[in-house]
ModelCIF file with pLDDT and N, C-alpha, C, O atoms, coordinates in Angstrom:
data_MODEL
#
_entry.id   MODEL 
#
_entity.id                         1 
_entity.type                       polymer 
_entity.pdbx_number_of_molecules   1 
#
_entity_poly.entity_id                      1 
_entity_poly.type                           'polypeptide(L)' 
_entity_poly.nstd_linkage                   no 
_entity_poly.nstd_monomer                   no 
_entity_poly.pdbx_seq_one_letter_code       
;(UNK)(UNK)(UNK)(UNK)(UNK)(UNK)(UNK)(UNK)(UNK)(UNK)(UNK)(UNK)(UNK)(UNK)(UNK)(UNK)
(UNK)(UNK)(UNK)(UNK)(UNK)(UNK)(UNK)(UNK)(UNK)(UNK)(UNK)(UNK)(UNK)(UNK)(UNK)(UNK)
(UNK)(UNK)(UNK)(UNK)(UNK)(UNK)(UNK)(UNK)(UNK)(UNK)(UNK)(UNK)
;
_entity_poly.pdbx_seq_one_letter_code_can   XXXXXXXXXXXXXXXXXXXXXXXXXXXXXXXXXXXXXXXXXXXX 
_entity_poly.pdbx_strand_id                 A 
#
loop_
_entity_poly_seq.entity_id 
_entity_poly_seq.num 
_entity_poly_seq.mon_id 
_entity_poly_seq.hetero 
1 1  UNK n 
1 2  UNK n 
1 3  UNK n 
1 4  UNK n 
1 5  UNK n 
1 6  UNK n 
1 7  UNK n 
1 8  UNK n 
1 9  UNK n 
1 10 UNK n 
1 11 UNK n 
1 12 UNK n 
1 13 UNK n 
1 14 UNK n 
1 15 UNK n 
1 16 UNK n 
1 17 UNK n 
1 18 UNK n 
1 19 UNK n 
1 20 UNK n 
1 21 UNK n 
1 22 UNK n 
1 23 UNK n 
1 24 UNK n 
1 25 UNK n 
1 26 UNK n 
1 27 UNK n 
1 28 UNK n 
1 29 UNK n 
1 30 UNK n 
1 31 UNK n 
1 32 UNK n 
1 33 UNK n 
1 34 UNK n 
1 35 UNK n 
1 36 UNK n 
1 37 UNK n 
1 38 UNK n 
1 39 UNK n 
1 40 UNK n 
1 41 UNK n 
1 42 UNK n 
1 43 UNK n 
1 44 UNK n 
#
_struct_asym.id          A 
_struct_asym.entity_id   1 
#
loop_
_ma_qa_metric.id 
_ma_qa_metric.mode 
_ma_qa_metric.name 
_ma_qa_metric.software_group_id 
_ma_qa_metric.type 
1 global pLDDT . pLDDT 
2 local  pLDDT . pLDDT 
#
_ma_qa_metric_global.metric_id      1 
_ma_qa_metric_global.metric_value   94.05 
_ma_qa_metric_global.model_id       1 
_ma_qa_metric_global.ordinal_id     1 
#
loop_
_ma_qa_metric_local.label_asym_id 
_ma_qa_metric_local.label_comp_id 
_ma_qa_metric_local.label_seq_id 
_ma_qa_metric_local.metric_id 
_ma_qa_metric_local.metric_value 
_ma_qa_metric_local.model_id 
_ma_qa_metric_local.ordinal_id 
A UNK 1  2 96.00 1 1  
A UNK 2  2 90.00 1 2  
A UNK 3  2 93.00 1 3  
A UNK 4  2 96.00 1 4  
A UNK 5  2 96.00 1 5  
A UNK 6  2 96.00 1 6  
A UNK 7  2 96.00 1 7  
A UNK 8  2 97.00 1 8  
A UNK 9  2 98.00 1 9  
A UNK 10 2 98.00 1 10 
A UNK 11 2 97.00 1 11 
A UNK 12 2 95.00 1 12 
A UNK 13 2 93.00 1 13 
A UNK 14 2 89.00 1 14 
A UNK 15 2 86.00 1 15 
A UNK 16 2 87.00 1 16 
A UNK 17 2 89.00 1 17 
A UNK 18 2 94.00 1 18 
A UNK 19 2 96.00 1 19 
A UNK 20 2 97.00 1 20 
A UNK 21 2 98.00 1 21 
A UNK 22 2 97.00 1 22 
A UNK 23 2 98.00 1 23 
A UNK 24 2 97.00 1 24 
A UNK 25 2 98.00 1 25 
A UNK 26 2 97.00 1 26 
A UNK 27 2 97.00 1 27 
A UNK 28 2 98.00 1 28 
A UNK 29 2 98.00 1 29 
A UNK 30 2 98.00 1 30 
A UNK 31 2 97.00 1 31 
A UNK 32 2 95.00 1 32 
A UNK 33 2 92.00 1 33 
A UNK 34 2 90.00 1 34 
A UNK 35 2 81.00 1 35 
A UNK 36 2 83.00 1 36 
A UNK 37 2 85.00 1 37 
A UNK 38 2 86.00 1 38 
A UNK 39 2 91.00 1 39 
A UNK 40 2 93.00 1 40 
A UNK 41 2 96.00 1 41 
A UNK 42 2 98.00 1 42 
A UNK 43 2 98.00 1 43 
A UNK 44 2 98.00 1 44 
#
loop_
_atom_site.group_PDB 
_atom_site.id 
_atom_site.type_symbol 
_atom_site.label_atom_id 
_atom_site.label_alt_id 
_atom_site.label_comp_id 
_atom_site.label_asym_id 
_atom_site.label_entity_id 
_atom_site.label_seq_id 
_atom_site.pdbx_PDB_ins_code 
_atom_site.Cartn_x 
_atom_site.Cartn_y 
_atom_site.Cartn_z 
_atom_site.occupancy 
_atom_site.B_iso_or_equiv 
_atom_site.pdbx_formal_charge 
_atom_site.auth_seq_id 
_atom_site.auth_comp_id 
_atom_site.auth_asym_id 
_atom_site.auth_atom_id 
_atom_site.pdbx_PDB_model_num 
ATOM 1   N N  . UNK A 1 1  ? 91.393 48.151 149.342 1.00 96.00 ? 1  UNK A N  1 
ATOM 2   C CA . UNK A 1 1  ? 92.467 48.057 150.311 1.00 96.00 ? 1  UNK A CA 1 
ATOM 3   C C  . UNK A 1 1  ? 93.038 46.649 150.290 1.00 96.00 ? 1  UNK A C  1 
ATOM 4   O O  . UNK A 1 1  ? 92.291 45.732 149.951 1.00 96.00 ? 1  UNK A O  1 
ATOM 5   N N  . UNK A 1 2  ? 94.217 46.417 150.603 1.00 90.00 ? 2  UNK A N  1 
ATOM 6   C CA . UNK A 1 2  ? 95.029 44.951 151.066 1.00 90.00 ? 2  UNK A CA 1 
ATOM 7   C C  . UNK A 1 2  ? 94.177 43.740 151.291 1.00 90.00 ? 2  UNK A C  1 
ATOM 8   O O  . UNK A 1 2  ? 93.736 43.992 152.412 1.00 90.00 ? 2  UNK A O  1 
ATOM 9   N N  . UNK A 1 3  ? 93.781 42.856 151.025 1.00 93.00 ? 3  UNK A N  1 
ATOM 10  C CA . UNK A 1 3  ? 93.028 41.876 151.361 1.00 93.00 ? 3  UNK A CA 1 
ATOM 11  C C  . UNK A 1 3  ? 91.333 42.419 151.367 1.00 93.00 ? 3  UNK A C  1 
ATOM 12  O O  . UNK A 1 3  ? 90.424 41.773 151.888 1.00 93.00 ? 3  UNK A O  1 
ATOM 13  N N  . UNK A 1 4  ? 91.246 43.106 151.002 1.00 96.00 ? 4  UNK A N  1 
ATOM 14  C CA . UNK A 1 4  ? 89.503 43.500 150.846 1.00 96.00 ? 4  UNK A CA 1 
ATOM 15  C C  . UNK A 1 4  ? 88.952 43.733 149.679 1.00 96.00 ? 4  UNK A C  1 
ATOM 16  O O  . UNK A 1 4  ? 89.561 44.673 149.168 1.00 96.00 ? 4  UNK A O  1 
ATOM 17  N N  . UNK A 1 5  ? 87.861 43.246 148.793 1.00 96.00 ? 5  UNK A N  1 
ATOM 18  C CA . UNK A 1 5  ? 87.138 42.869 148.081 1.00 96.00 ? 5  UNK A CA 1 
ATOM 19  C C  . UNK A 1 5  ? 87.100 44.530 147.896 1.00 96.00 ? 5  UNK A C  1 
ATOM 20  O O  . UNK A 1 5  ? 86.817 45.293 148.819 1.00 96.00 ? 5  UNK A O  1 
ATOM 21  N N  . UNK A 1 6  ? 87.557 45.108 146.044 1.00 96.00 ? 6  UNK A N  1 
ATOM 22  C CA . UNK A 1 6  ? 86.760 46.422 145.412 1.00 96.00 ? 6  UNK A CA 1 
ATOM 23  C C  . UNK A 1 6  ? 85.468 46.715 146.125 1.00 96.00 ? 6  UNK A C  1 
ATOM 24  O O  . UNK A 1 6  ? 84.621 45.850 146.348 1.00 96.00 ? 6  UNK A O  1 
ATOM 25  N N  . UNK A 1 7  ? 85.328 48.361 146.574 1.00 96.00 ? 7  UNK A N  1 
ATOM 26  C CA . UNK A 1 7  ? 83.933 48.365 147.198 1.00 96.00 ? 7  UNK A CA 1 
ATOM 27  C C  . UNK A 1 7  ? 84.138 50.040 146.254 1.00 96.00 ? 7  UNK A C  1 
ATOM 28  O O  . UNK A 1 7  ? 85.084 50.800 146.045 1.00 96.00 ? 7  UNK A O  1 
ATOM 29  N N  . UNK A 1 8  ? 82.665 50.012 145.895 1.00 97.00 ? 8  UNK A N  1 
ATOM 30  C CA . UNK A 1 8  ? 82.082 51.121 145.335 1.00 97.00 ? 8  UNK A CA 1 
ATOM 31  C C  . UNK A 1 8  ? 81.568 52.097 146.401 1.00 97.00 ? 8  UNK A C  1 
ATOM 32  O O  . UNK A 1 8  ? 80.836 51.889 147.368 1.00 97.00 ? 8  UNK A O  1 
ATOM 33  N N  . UNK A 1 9  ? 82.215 53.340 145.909 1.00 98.00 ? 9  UNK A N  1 
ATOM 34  C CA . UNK A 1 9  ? 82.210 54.370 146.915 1.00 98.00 ? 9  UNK A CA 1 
ATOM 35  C C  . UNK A 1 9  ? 81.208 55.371 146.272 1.00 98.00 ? 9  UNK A C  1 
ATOM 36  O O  . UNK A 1 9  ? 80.546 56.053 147.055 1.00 98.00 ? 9  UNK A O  1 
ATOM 37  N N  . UNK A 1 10 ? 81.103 55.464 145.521 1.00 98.00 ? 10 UNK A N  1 
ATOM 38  C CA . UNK A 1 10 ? 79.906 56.951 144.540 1.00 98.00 ? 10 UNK A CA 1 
ATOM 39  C C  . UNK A 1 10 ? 80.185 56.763 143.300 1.00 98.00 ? 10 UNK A C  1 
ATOM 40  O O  . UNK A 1 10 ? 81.156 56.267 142.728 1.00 98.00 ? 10 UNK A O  1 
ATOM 41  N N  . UNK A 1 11 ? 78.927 57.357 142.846 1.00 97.00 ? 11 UNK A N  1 
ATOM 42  C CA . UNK A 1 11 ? 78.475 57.841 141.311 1.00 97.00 ? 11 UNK A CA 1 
ATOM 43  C C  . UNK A 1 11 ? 77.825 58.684 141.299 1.00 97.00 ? 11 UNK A C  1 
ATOM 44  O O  . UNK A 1 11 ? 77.145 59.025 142.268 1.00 97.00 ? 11 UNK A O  1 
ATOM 45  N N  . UNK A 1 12 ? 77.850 59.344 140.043 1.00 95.00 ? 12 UNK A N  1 
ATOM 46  C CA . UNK A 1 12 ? 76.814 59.922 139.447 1.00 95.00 ? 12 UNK A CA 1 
ATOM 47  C C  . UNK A 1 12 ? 77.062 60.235 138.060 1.00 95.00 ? 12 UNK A C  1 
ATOM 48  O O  . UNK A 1 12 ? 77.979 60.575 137.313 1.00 95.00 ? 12 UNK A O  1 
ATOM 49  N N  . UNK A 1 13 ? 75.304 59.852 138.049 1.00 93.00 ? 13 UNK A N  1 
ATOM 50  C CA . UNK A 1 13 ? 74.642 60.406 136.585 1.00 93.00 ? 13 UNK A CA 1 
ATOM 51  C C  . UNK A 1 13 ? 74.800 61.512 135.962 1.00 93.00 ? 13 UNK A C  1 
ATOM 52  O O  . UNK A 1 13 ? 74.012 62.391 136.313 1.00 93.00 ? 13 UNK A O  1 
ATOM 53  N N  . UNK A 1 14 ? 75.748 61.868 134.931 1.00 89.00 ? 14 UNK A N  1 
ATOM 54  C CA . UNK A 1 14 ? 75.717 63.404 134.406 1.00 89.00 ? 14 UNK A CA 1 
ATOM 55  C C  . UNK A 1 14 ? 74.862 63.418 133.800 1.00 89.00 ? 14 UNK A C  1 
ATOM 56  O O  . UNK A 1 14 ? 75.070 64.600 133.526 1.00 89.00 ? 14 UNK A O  1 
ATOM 57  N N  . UNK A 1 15 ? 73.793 63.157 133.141 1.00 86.00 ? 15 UNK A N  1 
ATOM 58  C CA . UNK A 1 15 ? 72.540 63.902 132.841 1.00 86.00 ? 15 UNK A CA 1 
ATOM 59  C C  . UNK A 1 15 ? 71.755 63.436 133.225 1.00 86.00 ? 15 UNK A C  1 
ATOM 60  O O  . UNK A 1 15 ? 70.946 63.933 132.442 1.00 86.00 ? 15 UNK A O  1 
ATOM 61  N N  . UNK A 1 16 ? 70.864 62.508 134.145 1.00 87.00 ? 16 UNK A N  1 
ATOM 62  C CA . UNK A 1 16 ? 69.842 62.521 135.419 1.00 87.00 ? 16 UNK A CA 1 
ATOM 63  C C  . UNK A 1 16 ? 70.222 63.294 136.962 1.00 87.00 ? 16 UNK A C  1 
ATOM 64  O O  . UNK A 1 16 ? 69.565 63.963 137.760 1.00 87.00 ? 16 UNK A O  1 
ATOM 65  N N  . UNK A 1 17 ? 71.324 62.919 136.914 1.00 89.00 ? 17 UNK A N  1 
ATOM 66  C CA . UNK A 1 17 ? 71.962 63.949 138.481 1.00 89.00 ? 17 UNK A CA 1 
ATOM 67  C C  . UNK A 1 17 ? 71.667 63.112 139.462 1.00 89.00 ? 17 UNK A C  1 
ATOM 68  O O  . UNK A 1 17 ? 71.535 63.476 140.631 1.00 89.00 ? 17 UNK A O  1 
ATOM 69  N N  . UNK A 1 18 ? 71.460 61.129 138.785 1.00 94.00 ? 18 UNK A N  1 
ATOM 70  C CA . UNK A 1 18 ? 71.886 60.580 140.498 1.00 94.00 ? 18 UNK A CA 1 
ATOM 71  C C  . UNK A 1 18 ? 73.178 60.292 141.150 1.00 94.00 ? 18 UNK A C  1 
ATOM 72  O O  . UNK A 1 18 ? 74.275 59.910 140.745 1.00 94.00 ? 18 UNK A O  1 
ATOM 73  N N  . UNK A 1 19 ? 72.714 60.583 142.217 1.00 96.00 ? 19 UNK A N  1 
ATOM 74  C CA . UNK A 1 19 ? 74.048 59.784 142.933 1.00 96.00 ? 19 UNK A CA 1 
ATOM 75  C C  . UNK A 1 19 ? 73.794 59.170 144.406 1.00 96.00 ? 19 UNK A C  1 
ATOM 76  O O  . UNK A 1 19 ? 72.858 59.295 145.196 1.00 96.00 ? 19 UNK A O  1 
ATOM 77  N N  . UNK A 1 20 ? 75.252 58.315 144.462 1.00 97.00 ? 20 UNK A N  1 
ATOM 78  C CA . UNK A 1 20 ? 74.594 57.150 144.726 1.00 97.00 ? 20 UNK A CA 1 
ATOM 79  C C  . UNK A 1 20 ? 76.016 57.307 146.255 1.00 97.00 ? 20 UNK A C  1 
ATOM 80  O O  . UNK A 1 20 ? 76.919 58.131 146.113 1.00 97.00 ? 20 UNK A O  1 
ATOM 81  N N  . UNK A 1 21 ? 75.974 56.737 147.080 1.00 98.00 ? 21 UNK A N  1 
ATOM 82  C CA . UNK A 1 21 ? 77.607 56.966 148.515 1.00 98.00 ? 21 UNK A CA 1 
ATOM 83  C C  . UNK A 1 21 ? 76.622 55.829 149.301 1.00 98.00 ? 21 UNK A C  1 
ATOM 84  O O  . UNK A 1 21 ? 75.429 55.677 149.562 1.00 98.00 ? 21 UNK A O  1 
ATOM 85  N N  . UNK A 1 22 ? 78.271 54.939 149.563 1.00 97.00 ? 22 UNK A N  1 
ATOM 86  C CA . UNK A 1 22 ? 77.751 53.986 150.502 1.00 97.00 ? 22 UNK A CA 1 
ATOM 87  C C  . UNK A 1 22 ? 78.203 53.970 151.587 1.00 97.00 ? 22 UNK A C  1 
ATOM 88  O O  . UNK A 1 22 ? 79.369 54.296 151.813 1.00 97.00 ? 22 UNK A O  1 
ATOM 89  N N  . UNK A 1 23 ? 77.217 53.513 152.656 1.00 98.00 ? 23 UNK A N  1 
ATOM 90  C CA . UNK A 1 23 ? 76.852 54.031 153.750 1.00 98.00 ? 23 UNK A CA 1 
ATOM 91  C C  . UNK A 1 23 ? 78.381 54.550 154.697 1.00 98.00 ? 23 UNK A C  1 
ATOM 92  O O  . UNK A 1 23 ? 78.349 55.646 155.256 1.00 98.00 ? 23 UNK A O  1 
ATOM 93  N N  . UNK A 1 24 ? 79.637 53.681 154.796 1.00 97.00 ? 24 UNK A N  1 
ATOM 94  C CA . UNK A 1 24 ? 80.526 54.629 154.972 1.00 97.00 ? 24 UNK A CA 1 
ATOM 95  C C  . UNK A 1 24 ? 80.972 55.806 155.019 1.00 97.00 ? 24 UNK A C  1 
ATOM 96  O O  . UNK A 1 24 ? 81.432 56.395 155.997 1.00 97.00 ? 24 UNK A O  1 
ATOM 97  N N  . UNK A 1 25 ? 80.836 56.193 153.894 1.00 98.00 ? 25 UNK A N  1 
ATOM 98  C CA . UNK A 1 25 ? 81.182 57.850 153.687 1.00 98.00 ? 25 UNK A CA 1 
ATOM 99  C C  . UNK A 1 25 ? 80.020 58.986 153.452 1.00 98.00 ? 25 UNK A C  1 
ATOM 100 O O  . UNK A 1 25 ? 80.116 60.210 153.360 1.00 98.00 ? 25 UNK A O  1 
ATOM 101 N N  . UNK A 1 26 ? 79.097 58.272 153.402 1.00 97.00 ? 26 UNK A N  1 
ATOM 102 C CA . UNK A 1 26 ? 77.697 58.978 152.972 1.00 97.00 ? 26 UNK A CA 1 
ATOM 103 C C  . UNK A 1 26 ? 78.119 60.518 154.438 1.00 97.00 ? 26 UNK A C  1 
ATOM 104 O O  . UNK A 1 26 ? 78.652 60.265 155.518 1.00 97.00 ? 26 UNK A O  1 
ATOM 105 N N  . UNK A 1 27 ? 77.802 61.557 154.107 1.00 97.00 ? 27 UNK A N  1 
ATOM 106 C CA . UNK A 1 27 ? 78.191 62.689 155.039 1.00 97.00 ? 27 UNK A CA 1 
ATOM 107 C C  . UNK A 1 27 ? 79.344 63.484 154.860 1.00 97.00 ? 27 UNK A C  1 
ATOM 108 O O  . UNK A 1 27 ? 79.432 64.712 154.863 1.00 97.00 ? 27 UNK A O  1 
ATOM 109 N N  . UNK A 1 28 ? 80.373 62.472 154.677 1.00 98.00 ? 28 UNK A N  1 
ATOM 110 C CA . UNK A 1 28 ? 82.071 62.769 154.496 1.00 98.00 ? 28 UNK A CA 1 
ATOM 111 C C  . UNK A 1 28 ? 82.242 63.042 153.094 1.00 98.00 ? 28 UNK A C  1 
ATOM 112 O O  . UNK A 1 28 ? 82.909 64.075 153.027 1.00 98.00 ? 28 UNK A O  1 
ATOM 113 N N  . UNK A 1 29 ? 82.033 62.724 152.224 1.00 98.00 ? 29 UNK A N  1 
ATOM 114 C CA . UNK A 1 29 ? 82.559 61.973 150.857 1.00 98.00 ? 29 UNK A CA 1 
ATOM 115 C C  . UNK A 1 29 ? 81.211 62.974 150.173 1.00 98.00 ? 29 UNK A C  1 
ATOM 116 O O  . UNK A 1 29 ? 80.176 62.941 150.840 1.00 98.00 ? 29 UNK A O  1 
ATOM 117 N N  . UNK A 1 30 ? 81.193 63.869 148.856 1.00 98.00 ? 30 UNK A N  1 
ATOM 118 C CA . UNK A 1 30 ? 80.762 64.802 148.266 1.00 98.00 ? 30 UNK A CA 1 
ATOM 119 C C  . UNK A 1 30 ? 80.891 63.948 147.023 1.00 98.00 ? 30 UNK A C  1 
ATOM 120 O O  . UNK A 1 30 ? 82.001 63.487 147.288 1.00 98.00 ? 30 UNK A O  1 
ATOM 121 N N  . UNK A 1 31 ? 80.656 63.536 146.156 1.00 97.00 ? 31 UNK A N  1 
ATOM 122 C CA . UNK A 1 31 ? 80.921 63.849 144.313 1.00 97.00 ? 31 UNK A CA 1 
ATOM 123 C C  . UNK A 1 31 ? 80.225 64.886 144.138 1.00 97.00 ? 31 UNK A C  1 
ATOM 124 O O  . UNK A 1 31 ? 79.286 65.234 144.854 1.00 97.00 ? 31 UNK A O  1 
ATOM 125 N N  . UNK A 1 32 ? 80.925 65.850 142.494 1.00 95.00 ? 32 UNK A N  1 
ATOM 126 C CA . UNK A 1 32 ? 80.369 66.540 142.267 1.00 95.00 ? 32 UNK A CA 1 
ATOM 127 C C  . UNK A 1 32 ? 80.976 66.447 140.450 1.00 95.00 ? 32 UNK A C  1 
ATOM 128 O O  . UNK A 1 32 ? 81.808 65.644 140.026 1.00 95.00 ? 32 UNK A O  1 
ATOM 129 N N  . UNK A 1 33 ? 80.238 67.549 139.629 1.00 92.00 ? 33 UNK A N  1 
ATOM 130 C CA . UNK A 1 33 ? 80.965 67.565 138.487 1.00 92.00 ? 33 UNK A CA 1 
ATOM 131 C C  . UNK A 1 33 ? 81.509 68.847 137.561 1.00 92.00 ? 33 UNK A C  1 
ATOM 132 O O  . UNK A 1 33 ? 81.228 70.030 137.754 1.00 92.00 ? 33 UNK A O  1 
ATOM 133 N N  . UNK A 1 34 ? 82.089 68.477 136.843 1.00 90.00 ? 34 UNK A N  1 
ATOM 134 C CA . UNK A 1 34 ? 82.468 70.114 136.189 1.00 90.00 ? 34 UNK A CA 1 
ATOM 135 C C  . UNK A 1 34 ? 81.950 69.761 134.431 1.00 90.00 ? 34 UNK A C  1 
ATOM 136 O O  . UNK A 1 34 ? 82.988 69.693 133.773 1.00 90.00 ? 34 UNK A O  1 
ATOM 137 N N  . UNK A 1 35 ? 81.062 69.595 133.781 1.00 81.00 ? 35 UNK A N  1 
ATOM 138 C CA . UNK A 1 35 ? 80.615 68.905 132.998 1.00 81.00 ? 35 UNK A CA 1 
ATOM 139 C C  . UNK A 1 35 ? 81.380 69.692 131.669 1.00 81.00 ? 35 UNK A C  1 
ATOM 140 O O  . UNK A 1 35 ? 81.538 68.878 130.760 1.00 81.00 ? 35 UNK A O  1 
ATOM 141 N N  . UNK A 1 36 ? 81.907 71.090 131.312 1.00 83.00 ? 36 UNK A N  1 
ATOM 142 C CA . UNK A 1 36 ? 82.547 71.959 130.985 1.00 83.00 ? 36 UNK A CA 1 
ATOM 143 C C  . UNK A 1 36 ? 84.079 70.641 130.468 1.00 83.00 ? 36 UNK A C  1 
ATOM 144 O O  . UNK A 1 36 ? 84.157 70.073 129.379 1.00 83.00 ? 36 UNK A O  1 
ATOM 145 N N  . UNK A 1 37 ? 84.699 70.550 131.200 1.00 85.00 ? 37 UNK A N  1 
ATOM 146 C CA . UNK A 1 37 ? 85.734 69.411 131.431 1.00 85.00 ? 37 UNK A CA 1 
ATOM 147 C C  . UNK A 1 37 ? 85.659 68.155 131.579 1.00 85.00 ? 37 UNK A C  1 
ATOM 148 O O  . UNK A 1 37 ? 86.590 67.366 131.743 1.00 85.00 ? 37 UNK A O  1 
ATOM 149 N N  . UNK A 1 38 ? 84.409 67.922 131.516 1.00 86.00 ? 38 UNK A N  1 
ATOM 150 C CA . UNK A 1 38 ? 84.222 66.203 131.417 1.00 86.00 ? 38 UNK A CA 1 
ATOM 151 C C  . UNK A 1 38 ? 84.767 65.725 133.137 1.00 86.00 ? 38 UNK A C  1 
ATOM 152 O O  . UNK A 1 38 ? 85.322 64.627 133.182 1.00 86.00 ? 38 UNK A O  1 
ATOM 153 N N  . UNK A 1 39 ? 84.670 66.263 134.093 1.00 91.00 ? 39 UNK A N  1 
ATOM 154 C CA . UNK A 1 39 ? 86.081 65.805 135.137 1.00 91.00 ? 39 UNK A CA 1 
ATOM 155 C C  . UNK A 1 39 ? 84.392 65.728 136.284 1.00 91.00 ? 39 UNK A C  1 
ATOM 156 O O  . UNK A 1 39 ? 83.378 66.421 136.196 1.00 91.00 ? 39 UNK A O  1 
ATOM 157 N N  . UNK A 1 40 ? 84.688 64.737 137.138 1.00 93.00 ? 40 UNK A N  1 
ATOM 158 C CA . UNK A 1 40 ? 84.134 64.490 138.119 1.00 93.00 ? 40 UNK A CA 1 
ATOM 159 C C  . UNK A 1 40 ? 85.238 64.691 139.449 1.00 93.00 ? 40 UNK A C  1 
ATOM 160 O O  . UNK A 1 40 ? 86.379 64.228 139.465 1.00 93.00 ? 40 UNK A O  1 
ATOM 161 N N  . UNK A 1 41 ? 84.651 65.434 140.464 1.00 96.00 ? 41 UNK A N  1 
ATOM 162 C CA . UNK A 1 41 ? 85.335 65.099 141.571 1.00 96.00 ? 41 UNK A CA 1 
ATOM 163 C C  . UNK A 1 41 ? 84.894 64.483 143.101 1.00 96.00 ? 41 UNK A C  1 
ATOM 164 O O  . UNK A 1 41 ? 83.695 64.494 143.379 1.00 96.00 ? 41 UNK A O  1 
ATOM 165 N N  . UNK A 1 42 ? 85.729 64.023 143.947 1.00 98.00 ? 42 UNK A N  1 
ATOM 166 C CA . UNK A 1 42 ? 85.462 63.144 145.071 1.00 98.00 ? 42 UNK A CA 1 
ATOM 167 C C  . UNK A 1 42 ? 86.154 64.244 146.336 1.00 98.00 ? 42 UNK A C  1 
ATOM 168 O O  . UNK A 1 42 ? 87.367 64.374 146.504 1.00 98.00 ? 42 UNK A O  1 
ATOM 169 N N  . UNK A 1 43 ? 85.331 64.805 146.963 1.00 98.00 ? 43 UNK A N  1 
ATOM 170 C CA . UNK A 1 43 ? 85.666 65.720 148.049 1.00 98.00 ? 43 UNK A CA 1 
ATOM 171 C C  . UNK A 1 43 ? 85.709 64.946 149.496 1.00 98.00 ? 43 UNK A C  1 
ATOM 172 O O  . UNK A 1 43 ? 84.748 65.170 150.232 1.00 98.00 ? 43 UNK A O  1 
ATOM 173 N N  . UNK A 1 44 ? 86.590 64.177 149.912 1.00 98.00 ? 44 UNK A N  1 
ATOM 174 C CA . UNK A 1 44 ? 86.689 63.267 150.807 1.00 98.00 ? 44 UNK A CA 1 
ATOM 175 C C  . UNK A 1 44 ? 87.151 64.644 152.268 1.00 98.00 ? 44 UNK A C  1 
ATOM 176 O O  . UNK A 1 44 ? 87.362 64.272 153.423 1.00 98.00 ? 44 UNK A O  1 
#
């Protein structure tokens, strides 16, 4: 955002299956993947 320092919101590992949401959105905020398509998504 405008004047605020990049902050990392999620990951994940496609072949261990971690993932990782910081404490902000942790509840709200889903990743998931479609590994078929290479495509990750962010369900905010």
């Amino acid at each position: 955002a405008p004047g605020k320092e990049r902050e990392q919101v999620s990951c994940l590992g496609i072949s261990d299956r971690s993932v990782w949401y910081t404490d902000s959105v942790e509840g709200r905020f889903t990743i998931s993947s479609d590994s078929a398509k290479k495509t990750v998504y962010l369900q905010m």
